[in-house]
N, C-alpha and C. Protein backbone atom coordinates (compact mmCIF):
# COMPACT_ATOMS: atom_id res chain seq x y z
N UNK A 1 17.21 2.55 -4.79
CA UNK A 1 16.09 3.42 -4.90
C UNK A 1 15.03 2.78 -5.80
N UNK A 2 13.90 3.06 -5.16
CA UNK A 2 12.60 2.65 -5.79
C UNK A 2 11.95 3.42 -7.57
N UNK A 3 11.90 2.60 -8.12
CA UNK A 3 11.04 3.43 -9.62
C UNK A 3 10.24 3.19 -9.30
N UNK A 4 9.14 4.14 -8.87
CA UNK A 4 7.54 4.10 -8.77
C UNK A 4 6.75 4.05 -10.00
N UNK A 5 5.97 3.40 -11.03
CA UNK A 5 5.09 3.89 -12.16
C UNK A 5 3.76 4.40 -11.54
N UNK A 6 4.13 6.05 -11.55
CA UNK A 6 2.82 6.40 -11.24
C UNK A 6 1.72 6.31 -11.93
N UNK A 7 0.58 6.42 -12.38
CA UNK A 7 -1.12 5.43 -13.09
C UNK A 7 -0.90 6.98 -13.39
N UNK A 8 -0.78 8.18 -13.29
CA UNK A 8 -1.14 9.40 -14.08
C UNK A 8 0.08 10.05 -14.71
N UNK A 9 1.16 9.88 -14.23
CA UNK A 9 2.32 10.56 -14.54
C UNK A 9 3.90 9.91 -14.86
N UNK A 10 3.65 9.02 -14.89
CA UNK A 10 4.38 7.39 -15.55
C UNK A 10 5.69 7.68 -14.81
N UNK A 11 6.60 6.65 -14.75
CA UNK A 11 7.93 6.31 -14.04
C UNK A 11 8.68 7.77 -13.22
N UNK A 12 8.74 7.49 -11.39
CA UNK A 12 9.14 8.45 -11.25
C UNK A 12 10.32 8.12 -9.67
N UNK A 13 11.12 8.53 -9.39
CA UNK A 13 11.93 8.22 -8.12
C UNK A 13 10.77 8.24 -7.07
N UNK A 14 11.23 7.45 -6.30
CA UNK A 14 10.70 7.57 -5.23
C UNK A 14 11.09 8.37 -4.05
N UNK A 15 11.97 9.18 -4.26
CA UNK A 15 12.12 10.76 -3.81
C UNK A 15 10.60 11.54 -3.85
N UNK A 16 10.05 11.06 -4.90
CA UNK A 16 8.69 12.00 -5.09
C UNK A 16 7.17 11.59 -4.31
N UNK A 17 7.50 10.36 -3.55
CA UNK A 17 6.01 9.69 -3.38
C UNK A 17 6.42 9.62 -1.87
N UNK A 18 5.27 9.84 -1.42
CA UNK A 18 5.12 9.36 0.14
C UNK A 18 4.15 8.32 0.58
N UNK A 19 4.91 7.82 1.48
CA UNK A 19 4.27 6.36 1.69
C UNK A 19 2.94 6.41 2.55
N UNK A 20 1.99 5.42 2.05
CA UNK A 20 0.44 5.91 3.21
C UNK A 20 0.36 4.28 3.70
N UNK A 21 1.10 3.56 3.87
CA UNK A 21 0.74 2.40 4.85
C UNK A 21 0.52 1.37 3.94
N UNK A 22 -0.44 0.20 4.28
CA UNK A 22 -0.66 -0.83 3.95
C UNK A 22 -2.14 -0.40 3.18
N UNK A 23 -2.21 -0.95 2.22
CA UNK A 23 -3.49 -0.84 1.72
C UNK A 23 -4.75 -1.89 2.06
N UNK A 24 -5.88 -1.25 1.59
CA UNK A 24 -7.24 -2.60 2.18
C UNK A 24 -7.64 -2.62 3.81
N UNK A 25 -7.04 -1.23 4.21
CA UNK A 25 -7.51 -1.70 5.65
C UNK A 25 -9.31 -0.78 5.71
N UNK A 26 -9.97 -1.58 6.55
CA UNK A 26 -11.20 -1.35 6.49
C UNK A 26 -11.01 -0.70 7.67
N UNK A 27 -11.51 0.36 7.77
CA UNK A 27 -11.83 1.40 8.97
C UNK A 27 -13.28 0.48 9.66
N UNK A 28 -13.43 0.64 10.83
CA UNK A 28 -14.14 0.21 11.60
C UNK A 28 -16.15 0.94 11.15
N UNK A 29 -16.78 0.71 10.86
CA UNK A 29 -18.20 1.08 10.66
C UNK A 29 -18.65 1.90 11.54
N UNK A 30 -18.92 1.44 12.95
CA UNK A 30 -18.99 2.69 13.91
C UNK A 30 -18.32 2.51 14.83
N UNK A 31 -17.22 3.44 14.54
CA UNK A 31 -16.22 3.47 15.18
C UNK A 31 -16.53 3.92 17.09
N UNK A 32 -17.94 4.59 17.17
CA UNK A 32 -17.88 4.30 18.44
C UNK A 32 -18.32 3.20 19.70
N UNK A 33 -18.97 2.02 18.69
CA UNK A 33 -18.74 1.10 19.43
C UNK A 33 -17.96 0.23 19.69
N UNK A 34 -16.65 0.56 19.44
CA UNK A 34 -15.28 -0.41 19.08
C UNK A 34 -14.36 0.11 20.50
N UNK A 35 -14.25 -1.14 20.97
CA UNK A 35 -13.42 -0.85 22.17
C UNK A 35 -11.82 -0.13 22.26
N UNK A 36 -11.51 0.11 23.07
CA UNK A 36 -9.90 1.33 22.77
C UNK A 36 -9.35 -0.29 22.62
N UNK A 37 -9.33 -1.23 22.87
CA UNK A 37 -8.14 -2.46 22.06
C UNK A 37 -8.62 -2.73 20.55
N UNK A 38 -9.71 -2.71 20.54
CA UNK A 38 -9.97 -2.90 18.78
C UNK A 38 -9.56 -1.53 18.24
N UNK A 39 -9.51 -0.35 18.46
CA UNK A 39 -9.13 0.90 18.06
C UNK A 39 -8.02 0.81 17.87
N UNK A 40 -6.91 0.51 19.20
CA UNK A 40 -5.05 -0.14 18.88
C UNK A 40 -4.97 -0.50 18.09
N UNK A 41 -5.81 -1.92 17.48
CA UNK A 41 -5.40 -3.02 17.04
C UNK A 41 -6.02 -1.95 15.42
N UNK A 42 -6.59 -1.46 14.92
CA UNK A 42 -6.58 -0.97 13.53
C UNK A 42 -6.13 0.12 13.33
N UNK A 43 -5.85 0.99 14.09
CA UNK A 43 -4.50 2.01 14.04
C UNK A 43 -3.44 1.45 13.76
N UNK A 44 -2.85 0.23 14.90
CA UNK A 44 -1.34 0.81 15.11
C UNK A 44 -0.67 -0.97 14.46
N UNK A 45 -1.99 -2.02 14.15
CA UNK A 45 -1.26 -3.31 14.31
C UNK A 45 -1.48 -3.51 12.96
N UNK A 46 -0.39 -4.07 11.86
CA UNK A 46 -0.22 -4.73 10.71
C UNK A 46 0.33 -6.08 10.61
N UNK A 47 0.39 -6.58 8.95
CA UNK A 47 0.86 -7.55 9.02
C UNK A 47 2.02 -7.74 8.79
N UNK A 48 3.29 -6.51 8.51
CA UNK A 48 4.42 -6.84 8.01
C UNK A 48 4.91 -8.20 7.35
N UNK A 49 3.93 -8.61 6.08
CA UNK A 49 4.38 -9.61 5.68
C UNK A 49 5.72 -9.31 5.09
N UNK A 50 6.48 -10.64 5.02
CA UNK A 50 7.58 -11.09 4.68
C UNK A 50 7.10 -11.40 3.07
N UNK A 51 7.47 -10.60 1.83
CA UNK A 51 6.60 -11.32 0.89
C UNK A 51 6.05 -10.05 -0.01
N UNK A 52 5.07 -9.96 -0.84
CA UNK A 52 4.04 -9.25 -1.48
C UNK A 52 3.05 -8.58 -0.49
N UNK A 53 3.39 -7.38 -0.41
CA UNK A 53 2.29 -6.47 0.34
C UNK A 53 1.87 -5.30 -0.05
N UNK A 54 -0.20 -5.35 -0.10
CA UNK A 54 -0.14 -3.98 -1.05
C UNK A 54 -0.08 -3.07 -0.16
N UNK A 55 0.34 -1.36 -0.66
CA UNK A 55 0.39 -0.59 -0.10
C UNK A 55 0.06 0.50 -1.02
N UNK A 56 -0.37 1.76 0.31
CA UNK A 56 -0.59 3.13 -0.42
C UNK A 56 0.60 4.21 -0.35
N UNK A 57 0.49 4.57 -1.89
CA UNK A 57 1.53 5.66 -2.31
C UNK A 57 0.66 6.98 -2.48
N UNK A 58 1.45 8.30 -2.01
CA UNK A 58 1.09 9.34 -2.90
C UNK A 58 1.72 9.81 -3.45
N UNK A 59 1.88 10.18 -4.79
CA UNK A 59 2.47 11.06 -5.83
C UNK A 59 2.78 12.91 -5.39
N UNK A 60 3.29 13.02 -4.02
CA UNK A 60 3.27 14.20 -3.29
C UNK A 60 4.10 15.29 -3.76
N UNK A 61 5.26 15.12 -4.99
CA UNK A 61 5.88 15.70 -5.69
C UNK A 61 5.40 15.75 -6.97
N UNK A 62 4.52 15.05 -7.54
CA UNK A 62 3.69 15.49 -9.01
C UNK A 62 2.27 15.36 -8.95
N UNK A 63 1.94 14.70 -9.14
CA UNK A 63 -0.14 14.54 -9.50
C UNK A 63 -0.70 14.51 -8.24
N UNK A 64 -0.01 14.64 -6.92
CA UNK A 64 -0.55 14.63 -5.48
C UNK A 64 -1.68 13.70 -5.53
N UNK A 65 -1.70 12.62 -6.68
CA UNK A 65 -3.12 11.49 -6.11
C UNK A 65 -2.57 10.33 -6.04
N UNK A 66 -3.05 9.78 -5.07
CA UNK A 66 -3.22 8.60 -4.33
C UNK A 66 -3.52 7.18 -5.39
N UNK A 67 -2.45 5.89 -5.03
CA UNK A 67 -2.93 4.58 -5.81
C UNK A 67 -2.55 3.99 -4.85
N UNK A 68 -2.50 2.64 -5.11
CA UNK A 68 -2.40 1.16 -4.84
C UNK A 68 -0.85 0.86 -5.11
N UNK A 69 0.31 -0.27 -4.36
CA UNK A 69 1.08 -0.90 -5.59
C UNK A 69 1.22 -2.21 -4.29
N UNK A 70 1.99 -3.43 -5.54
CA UNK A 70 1.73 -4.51 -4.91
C UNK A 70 3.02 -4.55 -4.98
N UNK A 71 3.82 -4.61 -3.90
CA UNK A 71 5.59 -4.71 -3.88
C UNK A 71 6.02 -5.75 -2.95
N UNK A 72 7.16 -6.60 -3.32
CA UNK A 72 7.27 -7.37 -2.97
C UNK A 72 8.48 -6.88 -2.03
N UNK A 73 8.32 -6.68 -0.56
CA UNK A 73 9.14 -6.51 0.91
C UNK A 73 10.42 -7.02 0.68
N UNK A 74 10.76 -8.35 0.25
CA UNK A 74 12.05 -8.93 -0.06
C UNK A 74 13.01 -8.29 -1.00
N UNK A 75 12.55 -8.21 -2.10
CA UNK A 75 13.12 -8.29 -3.30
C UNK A 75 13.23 -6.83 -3.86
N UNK A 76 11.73 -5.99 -3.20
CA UNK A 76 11.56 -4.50 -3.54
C UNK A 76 11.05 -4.75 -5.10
N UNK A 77 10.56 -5.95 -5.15
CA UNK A 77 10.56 -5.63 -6.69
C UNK A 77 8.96 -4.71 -6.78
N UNK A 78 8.91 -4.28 -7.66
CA UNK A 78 6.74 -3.70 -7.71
C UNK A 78 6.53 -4.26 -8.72
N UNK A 79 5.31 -5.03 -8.29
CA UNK A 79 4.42 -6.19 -9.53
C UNK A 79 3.53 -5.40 -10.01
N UNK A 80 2.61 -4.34 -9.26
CA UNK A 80 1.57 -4.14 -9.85
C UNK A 80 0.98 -2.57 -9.31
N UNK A 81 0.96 -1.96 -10.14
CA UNK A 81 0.64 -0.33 -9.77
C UNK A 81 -1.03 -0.25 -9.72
N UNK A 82 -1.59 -0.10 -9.24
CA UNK A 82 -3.35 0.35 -9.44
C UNK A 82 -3.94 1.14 -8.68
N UNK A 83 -5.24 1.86 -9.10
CA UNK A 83 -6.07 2.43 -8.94
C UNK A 83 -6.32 2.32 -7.26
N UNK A 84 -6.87 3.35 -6.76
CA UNK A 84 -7.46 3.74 -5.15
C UNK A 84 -8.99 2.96 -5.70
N UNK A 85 -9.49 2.11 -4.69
CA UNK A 85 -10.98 1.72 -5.16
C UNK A 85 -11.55 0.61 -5.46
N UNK A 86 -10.21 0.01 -6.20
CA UNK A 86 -10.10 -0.95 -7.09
C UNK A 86 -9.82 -2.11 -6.53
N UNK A 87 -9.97 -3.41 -7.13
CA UNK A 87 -9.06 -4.21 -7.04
C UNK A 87 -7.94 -4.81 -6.81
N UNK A 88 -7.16 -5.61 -5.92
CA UNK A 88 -5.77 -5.23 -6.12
C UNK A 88 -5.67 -6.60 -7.42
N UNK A 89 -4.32 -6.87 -8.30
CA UNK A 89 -4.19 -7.54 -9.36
C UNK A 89 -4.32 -9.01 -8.49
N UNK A 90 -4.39 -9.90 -9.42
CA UNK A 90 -4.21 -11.48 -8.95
C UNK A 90 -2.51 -11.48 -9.23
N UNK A 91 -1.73 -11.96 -8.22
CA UNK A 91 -0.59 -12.36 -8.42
C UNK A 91 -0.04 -13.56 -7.84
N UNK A 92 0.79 -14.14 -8.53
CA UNK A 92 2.35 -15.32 -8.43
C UNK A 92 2.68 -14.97 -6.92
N UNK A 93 2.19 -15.40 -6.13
CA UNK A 93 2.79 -14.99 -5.20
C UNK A 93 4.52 -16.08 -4.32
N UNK A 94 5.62 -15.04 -3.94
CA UNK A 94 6.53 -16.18 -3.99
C UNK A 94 6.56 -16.69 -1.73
N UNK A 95 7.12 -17.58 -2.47
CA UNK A 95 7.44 -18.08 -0.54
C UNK A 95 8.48 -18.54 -0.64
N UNK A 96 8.82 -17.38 1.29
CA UNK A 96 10.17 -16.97 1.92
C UNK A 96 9.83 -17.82 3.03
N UNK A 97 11.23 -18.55 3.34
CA UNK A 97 11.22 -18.98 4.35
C UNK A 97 11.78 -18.48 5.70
């Protein structure tokens, strides 16, 4: 099981957070000139890296708000908790073969 550090309500199971996907994805500008394959392709297609990938959490069992964390897929380890908005951190990143 995952320890989440939530940014408002500090260390919590991850029983409490629900997962919102991959973070940084840019929604399309006008979305109605975007063809139904470019529409697929930012709905439904990611990168499942093997590795460090950021993603969005919500805190849906305490502060119900939304951050950032940078977790590493392999290892499960979490490098870096942050802000919706923001930056994601500079990190060490490792390589899987």
């Amino acid at each position: 099981m995952l320890l989440i550090d939530c940014p408002h309500c500090g260390p919590r199971s991850e029983m409490e957070y629900s997962y919102g996907g991959e973070a940084h994805i840019h929604r399309p500008k006008d979305p109605q000139k975007v063809s139904d394959a470019e529409w697929a392709d930012f709905v439904f297609l990611r990168d499942n890296t093997k590795g460090v990938i950021l993603e969005r959490w919500n805190h849906a069992q305490g502060c119900r708000r939304w951050f950032n964390v940078a977790r590493d897929t392999v290892t499960y380890e979490i490098l870096a908790v942050y802000p919706m908005g923001s930056k994601p951190p500079k990190l060490e990143l490792k390589t899987y073969v």
